[in-house]
Protein backbone atom coordinates (compact mmCIF):
# COMPACT_ATOMS: atom_id res chain seq x y z
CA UNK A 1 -8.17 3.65 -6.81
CA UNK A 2 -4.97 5.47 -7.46
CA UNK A 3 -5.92 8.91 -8.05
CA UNK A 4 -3.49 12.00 -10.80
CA UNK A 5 -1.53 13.68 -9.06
CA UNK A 6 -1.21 11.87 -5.54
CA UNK A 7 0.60 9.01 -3.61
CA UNK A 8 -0.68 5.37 -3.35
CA UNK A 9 0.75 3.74 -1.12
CA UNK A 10 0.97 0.11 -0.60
CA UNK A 11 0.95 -2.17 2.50
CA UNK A 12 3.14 -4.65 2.05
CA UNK A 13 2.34 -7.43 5.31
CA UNK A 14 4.01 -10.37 6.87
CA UNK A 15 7.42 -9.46 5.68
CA UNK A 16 10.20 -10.87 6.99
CA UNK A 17 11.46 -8.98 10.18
CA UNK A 18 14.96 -10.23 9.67
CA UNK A 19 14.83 -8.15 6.47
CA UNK A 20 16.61 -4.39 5.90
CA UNK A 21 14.99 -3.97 2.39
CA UNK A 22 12.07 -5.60 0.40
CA UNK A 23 11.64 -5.11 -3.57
CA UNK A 24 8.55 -4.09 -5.36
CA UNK A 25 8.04 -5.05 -8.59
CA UNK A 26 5.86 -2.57 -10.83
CA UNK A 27 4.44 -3.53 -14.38
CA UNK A 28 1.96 -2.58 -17.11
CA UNK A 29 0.88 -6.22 -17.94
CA UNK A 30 -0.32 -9.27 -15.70
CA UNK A 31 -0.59 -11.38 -18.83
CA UNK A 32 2.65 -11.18 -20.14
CA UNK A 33 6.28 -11.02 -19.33
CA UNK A 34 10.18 -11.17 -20.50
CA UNK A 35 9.45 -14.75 -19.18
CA UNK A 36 6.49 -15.98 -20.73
CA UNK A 37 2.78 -15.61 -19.63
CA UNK A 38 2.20 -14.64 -16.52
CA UNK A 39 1.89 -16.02 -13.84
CA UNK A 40 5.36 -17.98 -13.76
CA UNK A 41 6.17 -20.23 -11.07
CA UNK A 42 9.69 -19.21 -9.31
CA UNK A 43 9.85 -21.78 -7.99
CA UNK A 44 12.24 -22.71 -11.24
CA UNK A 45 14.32 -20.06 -10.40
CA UNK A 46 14.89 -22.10 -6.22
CA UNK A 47 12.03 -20.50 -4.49
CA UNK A 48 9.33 -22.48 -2.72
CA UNK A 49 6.43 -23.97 -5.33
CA UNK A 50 3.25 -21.66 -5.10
CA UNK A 51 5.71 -18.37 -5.49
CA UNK A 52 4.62 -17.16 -8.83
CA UNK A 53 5.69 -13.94 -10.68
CA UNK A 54 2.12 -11.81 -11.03
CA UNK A 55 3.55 -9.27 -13.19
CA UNK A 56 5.53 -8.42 -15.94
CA UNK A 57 8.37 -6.66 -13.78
CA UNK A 58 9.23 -3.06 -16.15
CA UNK A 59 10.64 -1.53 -12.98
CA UNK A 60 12.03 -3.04 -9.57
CA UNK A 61 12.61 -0.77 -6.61
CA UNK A 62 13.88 -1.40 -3.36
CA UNK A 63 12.18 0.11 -0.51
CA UNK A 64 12.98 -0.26 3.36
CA UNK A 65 11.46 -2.82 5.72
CA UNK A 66 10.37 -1.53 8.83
CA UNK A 67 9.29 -4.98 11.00
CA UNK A 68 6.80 -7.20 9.33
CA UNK A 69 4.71 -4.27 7.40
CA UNK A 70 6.22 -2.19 5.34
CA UNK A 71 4.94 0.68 2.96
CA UNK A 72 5.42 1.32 -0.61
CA UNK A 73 4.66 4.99 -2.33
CA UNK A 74 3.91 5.33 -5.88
CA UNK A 75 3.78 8.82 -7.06
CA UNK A 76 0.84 9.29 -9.58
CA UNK A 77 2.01 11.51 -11.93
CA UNK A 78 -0.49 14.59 -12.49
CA UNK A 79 -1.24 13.28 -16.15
CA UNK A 80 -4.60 13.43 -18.15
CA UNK A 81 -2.76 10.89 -20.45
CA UNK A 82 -2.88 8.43 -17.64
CA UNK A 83 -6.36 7.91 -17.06
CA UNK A 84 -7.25 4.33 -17.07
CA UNK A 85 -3.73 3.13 -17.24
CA UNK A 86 -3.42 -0.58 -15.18
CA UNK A 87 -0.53 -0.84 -13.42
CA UNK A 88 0.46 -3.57 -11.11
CA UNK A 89 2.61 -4.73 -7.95
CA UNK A 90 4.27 -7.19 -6.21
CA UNK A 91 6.58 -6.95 -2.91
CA UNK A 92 9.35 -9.63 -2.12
CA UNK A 93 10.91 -9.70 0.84
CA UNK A 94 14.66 -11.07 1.63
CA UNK A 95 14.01 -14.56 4.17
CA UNK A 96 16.77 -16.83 4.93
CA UNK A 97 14.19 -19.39 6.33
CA UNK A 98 12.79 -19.47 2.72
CA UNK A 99 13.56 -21.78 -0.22
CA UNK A 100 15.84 -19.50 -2.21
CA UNK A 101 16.10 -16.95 0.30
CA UNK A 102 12.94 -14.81 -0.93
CA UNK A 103 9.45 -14.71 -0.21
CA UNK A 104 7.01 -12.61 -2.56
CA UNK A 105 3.38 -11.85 -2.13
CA UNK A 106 0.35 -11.95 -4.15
CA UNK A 107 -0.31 -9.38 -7.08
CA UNK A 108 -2.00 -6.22 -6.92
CA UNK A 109 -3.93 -4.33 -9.52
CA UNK A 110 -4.52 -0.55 -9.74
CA UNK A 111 -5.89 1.25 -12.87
CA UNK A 112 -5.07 5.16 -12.53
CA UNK A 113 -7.61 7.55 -13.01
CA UNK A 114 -9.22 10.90 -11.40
């Protein structure tokens, strides 16, 4: 679990080696989203069916790909208020091979605490 006051950081795997940048997607819901309950199929948006949006997307950051694994570092801020807070991830990954040009992976859940 994420601890205050230190870095998680995320392996994101089988990432497209082709690709100079992948995006991770943080929320604060898995239910919800500005697009309806989660998850929602992408696959409306040209992706390939089975690519489903696992969070509700507050923040989208672009990291660099390095191969086909690629890390992702979350600061956790040093915050008392914090404790117990969910937060939750997903990495997509640039792939001209794909159906719409993006892969994603599955969600991740991490509740914060000490």
């Amino acid at each position: 679990a994420p601890q205050l006051g230190t870095t998680l950081i995320l392996a994101a795997t089988n990432m497209f080696n082709g690709s100079p940048l992948g995006i991770m997607t943080i929320g604060f819901s898995n239910t919800n989203s500005n697009l309806g309950p989660l998850p929602v199929s992408l696959q409306q948006f040209g992706l390939a069916a089975g690519c489903d949006l696992w969070c509700s997307a507050n923040a989208t950051v672009l990291f660099p790909v390095g191969g086909t694994t690629s890390n992702f570092s979350f600061p956790v801020p040093l915050n008392a208020g914090f404790v117990g807070l969910d937060v939750f991830f997903q990495a997509a990954s640039l792939d001209s091979a794909a159906a719409g040009g993006v892969v994603v992976s599955n969600g991740l859940a991490a509740s914060l605490g000490y």
